[in-house]
C-alpha atoms as a PDB file:
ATOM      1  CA  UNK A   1     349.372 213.069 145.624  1.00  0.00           C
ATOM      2  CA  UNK A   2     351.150 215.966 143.584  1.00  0.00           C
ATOM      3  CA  UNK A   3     349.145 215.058 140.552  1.00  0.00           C
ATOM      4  CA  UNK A   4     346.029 215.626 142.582  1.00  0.00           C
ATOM      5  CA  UNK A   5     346.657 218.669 144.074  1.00  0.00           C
ATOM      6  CA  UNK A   6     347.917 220.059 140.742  1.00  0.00           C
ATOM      7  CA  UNK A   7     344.631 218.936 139.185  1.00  0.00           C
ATOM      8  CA  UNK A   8     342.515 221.833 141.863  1.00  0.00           C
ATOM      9  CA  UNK A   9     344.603 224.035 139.884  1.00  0.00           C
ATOM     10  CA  UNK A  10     343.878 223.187 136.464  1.00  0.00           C
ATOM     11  CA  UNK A  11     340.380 222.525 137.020  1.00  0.00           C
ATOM     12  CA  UNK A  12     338.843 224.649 139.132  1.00  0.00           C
ATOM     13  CA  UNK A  13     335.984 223.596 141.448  1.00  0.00           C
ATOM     14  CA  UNK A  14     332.665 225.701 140.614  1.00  0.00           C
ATOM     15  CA  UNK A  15     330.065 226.546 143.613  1.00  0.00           C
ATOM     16  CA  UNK A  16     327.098 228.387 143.735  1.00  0.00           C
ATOM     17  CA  UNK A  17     326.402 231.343 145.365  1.00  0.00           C
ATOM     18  CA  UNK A  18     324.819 230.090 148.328  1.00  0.00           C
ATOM     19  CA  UNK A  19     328.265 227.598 149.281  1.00  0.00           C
ATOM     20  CA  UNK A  20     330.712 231.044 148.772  1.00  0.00           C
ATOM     21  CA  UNK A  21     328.374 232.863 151.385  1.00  0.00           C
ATOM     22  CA  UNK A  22     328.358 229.800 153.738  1.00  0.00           C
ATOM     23  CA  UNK A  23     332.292 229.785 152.952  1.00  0.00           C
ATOM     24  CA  UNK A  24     332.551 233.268 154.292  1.00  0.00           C
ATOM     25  CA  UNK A  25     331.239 232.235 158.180  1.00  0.00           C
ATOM     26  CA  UNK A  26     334.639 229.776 158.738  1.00  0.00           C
ATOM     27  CA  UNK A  27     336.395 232.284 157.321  1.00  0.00           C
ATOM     28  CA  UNK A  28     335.737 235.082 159.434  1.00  0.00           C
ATOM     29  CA  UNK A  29     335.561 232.971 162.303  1.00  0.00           C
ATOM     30  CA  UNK A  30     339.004 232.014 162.084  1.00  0.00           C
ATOM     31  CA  UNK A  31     340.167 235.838 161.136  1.00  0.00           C
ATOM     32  CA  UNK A  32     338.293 237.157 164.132  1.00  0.00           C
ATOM     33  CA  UNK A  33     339.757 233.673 166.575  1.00  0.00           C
ATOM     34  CA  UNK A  34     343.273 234.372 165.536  1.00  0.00           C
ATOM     35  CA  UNK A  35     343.017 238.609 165.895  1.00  0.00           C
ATOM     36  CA  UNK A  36     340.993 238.361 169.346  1.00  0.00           C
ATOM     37  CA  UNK A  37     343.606 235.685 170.756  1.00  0.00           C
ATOM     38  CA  UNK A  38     346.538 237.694 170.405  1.00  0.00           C
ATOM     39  CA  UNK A  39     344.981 241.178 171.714  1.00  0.00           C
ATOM     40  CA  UNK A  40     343.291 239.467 174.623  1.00  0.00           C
ATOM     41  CA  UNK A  41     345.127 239.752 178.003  1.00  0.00           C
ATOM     42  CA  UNK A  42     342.947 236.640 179.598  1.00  0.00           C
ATOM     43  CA  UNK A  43     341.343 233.764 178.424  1.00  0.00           C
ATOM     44  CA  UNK A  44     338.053 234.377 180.246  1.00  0.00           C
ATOM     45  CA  UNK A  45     337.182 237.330 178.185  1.00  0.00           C
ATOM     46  CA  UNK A  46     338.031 235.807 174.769  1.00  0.00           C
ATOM     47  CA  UNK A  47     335.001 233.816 174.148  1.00  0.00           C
ATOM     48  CA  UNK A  48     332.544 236.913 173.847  1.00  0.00           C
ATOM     49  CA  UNK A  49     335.137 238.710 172.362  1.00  0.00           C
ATOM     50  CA  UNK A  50     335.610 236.124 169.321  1.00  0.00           C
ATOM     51  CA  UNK A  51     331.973 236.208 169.346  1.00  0.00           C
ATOM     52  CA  UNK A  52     331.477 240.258 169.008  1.00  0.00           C
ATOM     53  CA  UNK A  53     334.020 240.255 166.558  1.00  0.00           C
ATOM     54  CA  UNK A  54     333.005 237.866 164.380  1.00  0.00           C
ATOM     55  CA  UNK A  55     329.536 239.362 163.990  1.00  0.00           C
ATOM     56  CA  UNK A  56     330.503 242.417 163.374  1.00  0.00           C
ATOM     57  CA  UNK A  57     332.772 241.097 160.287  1.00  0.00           C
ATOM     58  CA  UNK A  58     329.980 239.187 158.882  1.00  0.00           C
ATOM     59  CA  UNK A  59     327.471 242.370 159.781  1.00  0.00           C
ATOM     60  CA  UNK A  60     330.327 244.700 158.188  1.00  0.00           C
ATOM     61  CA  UNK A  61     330.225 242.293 155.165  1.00  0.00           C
ATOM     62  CA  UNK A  62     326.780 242.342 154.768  1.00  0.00           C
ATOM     63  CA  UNK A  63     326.179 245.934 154.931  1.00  0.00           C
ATOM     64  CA  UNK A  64     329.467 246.604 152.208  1.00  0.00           C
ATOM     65  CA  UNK A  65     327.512 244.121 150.122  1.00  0.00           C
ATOM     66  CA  UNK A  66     323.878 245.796 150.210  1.00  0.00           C
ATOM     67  CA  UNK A  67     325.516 249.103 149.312  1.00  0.00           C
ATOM     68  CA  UNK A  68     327.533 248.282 146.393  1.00  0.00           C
ATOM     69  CA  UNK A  69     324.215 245.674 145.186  1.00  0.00           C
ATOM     70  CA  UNK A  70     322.490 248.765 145.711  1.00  0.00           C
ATOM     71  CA  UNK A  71     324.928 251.452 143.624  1.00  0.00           C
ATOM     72  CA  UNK A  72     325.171 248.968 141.353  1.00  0.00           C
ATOM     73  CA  UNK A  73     321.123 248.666 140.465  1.00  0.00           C
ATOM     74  CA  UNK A  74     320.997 252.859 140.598  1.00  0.00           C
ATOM     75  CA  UNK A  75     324.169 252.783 137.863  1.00  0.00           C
ATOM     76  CA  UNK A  76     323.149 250.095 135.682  1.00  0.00           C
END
């Protein structure tokens, strides 16, 4: 089992681009679950709040992303 594990390490696995952006959604999911569950006083309202907070990661992600694509082509 060690061997395996040890082999992620030595050879990495390779993705495209398209899996690392799907990768991203779970990601921020969980980030925005775990931050909205401990500053929520009440389950009721944690739902939407997950929700609002999680889009605005991946809209905050996507906007950072545009910007520096975009200094990027006016540098280069």
């Amino acid at each position: 089992m060690i061997d395996l594990l040890a082999t992620i390490f030595i050879n990495p696995l390779t993705w495209d681009r398209r899996t690392g952006m799907l990768l991203l959604l779970p990601l921020c999911l969980a980030i925005s679950v775990v931050y909205k569950t401990i500053k929520s006083k009440t389950l009721n309202e944690l739902p939407m709040a997950i929700l609002a907070s999680w889009l605005t990661i991946l809209l905050g992600m996507f906007a950072v992303g545009v910007a520096l694509l975009l200094i990027y082509r006016v540098m280069a």
